[in-house]
Protein backbone atom coordinates (compact mmCIF):
# COMPACT_ATOMS: atom_id res chain seq x y z
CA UNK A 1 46.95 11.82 31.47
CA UNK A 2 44.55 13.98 33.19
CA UNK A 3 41.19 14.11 31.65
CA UNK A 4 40.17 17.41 30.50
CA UNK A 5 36.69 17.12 31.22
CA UNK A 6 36.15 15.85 34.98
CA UNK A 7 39.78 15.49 36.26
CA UNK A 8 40.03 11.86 36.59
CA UNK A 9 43.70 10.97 36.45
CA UNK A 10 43.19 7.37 34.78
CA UNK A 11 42.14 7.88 31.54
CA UNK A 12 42.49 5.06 28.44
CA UNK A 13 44.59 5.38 25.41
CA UNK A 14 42.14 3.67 22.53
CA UNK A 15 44.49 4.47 19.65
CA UNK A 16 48.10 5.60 18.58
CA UNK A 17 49.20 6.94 16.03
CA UNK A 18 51.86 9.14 14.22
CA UNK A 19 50.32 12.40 13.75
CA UNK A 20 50.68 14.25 9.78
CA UNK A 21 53.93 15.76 10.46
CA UNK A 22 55.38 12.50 11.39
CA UNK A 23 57.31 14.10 14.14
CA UNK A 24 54.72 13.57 17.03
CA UNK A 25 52.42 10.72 18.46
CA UNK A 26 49.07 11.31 18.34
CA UNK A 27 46.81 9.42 20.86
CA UNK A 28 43.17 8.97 21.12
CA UNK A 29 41.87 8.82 25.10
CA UNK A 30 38.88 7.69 27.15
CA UNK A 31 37.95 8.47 30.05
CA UNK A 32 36.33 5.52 32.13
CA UNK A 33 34.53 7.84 34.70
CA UNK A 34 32.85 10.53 32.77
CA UNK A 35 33.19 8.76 29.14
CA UNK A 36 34.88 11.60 27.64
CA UNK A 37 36.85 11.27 24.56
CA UNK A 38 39.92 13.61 23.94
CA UNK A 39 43.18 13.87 22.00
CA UNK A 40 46.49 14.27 23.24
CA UNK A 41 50.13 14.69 21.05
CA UNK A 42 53.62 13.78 21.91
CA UNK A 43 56.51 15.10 20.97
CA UNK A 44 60.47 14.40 21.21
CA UNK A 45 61.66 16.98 23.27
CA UNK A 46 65.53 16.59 22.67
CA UNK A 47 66.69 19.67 25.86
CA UNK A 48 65.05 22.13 27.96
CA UNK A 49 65.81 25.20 26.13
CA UNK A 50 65.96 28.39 28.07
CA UNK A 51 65.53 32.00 25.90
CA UNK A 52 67.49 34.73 27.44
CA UNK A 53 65.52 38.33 26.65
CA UNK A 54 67.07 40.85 24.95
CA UNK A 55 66.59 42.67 28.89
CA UNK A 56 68.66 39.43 30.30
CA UNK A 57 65.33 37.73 31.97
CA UNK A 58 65.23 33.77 31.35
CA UNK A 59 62.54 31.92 30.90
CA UNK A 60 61.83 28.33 29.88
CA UNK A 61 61.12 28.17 25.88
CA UNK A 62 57.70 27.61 25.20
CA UNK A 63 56.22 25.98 21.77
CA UNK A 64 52.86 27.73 22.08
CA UNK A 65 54.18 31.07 22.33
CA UNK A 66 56.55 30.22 19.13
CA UNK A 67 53.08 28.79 18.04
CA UNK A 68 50.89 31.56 18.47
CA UNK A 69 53.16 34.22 17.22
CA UNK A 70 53.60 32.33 13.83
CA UNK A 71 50.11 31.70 13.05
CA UNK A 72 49.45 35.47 14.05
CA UNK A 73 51.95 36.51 11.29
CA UNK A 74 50.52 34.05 9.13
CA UNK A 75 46.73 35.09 9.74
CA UNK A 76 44.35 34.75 6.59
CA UNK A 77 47.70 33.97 4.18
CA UNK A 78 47.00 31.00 1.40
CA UNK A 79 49.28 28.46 3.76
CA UNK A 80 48.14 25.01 4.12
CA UNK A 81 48.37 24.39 8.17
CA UNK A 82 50.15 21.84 7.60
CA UNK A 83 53.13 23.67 6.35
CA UNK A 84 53.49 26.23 9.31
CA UNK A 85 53.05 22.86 11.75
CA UNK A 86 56.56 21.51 9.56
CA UNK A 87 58.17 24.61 9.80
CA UNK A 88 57.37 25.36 13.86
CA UNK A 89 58.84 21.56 13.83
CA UNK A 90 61.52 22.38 12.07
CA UNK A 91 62.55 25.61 13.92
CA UNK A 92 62.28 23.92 17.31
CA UNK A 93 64.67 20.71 15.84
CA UNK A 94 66.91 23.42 14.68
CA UNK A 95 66.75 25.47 17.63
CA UNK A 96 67.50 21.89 19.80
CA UNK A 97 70.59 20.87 17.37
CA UNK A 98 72.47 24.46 17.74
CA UNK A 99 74.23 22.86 20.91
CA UNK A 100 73.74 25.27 23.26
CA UNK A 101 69.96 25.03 25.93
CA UNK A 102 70.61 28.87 26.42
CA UNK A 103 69.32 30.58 23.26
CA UNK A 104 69.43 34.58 22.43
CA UNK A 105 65.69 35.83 21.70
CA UNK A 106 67.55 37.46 18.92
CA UNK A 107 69.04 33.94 17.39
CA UNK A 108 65.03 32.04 17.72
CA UNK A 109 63.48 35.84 15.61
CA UNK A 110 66.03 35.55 13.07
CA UNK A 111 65.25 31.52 12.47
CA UNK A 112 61.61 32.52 12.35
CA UNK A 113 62.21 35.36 10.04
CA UNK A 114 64.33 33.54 7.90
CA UNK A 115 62.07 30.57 7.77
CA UNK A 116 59.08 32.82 7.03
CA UNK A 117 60.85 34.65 4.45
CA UNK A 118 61.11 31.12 2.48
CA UNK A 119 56.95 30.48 3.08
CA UNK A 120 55.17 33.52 2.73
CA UNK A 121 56.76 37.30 2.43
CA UNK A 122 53.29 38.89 4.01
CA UNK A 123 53.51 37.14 6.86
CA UNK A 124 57.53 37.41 7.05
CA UNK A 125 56.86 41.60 7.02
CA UNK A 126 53.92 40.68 9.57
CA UNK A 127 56.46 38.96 11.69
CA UNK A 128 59.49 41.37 11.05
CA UNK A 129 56.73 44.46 11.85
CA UNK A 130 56.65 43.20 15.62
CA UNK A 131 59.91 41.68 16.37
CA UNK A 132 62.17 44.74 15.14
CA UNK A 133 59.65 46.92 16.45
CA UNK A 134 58.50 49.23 13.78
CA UNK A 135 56.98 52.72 15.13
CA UNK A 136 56.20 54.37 12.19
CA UNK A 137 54.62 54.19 8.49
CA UNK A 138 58.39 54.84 7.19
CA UNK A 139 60.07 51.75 9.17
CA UNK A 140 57.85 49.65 6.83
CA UNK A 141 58.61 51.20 3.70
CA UNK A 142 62.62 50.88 4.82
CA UNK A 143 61.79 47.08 5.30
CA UNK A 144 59.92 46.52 1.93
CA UNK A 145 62.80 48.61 -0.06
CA UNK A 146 65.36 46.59 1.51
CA UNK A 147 63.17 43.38 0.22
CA UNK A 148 62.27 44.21 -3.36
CA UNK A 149 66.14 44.36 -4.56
CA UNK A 150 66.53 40.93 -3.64
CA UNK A 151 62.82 39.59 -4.97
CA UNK A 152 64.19 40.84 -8.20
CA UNK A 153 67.37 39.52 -8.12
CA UNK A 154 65.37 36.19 -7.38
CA UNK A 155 63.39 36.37 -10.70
C-alpha cells in the first residue's frame, strides 16, 4: 500500500481488524520512511460490476459515487452513520448477488430508493428529487401525494 503522505510503496500494517460493519478489514499502517500513520479498509468485492446509463454508456460501478450520492440525500437527517454504511453494504451485496455484472442504472436507483424509503422518507424524496428528475414545484407535490396514501395505510 502506497503511503499517502510521501509515496513510499512499503508501508507496515501495525494492526487488523474487522471494521463496525463487520463486512470490511480495517488496517492500521506505518510508514517506515516518513513515519506516517494512516488507515486503509478492505472489502470483499464478489464481481466487477459494470452500470449501463440510461444513454447506453458503460462504466465500471463505483462505491464512492453510490457513497456520495447517499449521504447527499441523507444530509443533516437524524441517521446514525453507521446505518447508511450497512445499507451502502447491503445494496452493493445485493447488487453483486442479482447474477448478472451488467446492471441497468435504473435497477441500482430503484434499490437505493427502496432502501431509503425503509431508513428515512426525507432523504428517500431527496434521493427520488434527483434521480427521476423533478423540474418543477408540482413534480414534488405528485411524489409526496403518491407517498402519504401508503404512510397511512402503514399506521
Amino acid at each position: 500500500m502506497r503511503c499517502p503522505f510521501c509515496g513510499n510503496i512499503d508501508t507496515q500494517v501495525k494492526d487488523s481488524r474487522p471494521a463496525e460493519d463487520h463486512v470490511s478489514i480495517r488496517r492500521r499502517r506505518f510508514c517506515p520512511a516518513c513515519g506516517g500513520r494512516f488507515t486503509t479498509y478492505e472489502r470483499v468485492q464478489l464481481r466487477d460490476l459494470v452500470v449501463i446509463k440510461s444513454s447506453g454508456k458503460r462504466e465500471d460501478f463505483d462505491r464512492s459515487k453510490l457513497e456520495r450520492s447517499i449521504r447527499i440525500a441523507m444530509q443533516k437527517r437524524p441517521v446514525e452513520p453507521e446505518r447508511i454504511d450497512q445499507m451502502i453494504s447491503g445494496i452493493v451485496r445485493r447488487l453483486e448477488s442479482l447474477g448478472d455484472t451488467d446492471i441497468p442504472s435504473k435497477v441500482i436507483g430503484e434499490i437505493v430508493m427502496e432502501s431509503l424509503a425503509r431508513i428515512d422518507t426525507v432523504g428517500y424524496v431527496r434521493f427520488a428529487s434527483v434521480y427521476k428528475n423533478f423540474q418543477a414545484a408540482g413534480d414534488f407535490d405528485k411524489f409526496v401525494a403518491e407517498l402519504r396514501p401508503s404512510t397511512i395505510a402503514e399506521e
